[in-house]
C-alpha atoms as a PDB file:
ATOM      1  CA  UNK A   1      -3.321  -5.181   2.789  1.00  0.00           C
ATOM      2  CA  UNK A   2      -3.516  -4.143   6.358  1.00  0.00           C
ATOM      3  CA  UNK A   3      -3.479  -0.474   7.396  1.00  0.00           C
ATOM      4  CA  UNK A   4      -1.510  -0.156   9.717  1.00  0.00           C
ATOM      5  CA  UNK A   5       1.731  -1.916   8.257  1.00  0.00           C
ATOM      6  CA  UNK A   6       1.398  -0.005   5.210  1.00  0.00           C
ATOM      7  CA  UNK A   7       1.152   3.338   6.723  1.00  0.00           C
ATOM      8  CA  UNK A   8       4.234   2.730   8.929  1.00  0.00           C
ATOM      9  CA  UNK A   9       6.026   1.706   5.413  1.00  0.00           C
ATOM     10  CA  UNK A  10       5.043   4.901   4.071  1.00  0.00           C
ATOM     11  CA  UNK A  11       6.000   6.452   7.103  1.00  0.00           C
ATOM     12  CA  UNK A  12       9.733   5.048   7.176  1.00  0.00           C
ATOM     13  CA  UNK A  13      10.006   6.238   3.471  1.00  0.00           C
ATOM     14  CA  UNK A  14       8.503   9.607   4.118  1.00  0.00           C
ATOM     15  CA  UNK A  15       5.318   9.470   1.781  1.00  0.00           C
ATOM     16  CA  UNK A  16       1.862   9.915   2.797  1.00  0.00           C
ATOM     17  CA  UNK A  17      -1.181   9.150   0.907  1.00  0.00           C
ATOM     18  CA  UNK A  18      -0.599  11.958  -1.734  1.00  0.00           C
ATOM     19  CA  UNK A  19       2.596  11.455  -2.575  1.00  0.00           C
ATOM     20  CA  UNK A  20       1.973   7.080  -2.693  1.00  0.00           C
ATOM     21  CA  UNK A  21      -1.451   7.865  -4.866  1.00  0.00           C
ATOM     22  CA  UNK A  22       0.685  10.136  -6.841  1.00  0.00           C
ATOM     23  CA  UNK A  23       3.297   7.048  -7.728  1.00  0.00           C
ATOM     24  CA  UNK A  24       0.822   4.597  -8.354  1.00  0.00           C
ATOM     25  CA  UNK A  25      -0.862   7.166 -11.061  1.00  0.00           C
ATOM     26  CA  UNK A  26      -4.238   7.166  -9.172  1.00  0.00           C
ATOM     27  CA  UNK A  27      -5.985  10.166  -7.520  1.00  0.00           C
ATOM     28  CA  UNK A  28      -5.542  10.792  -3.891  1.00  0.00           C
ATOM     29  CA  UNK A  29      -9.430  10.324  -3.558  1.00  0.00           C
ATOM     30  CA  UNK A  30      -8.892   6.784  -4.374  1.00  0.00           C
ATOM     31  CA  UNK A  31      -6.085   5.939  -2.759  1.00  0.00           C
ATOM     32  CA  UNK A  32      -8.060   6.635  -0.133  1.00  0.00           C
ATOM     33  CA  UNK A  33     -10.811   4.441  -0.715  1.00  0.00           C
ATOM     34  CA  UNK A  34      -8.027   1.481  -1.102  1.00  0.00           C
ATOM     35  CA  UNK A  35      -6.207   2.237   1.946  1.00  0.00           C
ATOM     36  CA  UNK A  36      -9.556   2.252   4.096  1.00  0.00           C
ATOM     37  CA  UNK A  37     -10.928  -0.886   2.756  1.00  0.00           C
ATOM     38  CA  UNK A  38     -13.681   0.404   0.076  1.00  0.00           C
ATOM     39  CA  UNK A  39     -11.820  -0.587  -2.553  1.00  0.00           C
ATOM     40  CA  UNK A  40      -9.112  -2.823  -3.770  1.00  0.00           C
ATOM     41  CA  UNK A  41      -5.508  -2.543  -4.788  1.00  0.00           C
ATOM     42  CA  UNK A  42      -5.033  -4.170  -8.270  1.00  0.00           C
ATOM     43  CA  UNK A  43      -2.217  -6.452  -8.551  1.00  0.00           C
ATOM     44  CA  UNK A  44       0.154  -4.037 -10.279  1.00  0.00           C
ATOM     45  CA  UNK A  45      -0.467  -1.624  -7.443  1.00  0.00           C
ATOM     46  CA  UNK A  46       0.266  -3.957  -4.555  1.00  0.00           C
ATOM     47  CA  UNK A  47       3.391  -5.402  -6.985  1.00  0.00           C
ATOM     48  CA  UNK A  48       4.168  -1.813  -6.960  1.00  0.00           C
ATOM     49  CA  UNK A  49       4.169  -0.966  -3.236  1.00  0.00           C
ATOM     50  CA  UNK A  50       5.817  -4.223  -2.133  1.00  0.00           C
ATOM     51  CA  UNK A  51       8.878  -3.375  -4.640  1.00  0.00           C
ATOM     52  CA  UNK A  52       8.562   0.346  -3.325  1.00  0.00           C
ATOM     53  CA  UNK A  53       8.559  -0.508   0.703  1.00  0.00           C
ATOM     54  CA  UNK A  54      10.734  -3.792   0.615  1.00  0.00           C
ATOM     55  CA  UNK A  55       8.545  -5.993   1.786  1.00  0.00           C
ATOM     56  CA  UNK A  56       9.522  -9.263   3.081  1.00  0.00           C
ATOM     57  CA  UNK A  57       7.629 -12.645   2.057  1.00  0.00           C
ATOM     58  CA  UNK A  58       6.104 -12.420   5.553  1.00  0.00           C
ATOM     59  CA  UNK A  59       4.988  -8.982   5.790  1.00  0.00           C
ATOM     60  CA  UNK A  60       3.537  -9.238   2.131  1.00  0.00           C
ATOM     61  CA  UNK A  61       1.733 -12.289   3.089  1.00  0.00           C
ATOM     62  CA  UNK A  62       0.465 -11.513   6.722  1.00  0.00           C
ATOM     63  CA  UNK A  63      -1.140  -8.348   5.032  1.00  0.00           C
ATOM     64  CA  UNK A  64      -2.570  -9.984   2.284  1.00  0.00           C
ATOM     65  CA  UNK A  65      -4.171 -12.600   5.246  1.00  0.00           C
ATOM     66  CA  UNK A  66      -2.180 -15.368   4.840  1.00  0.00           C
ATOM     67  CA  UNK A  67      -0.025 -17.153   6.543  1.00  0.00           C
END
C-alpha cells in the first residue's frame, strides 16, 4: 500500500498512526513497521482500511501496484 496515499486518507479522516493501529487492534509499534514497508498488512487489515477511507477500485489497486 503506498505511503503517501494512505497517510493523506488518514489525514482527511483525522487519524494518525495511533489512533489507525488502535482500530485495526495492533500496537502502534507495528503499525509502524507496516506503514514503512517492514512488514505487511494482512488482508483483513487492508479490507479494513479500504472500507474505513473509501477507497475507490483505482486508488486500492494503484497502491497495491497494480494497474
Amino acid at each position: 500500500m503506498k505511503k503517501n496515499l494512505l497517510k493523506s486518507k488518514m489525514s482527511l479522516h483525522e487519524d494518525n498512526n495511533k489512533t489507525l493501529a488502535h482500530k485495526l487492534k495492533i500496537t502502534p509499534s507495528a503499525f509502524s513497521r507496516k506503514i514503512n514497508g517492514s512488514s505487511n498488512f494482512t488482508i483483513e487489515e487492508m479490507k479494513f482500511i479500504r472500507k474505513e477511507y473509501e477507497l475507490s477500485d483505482f486508488e486500492f489497486n494503484v497502491s497495491n501496484g497494480r494497474k
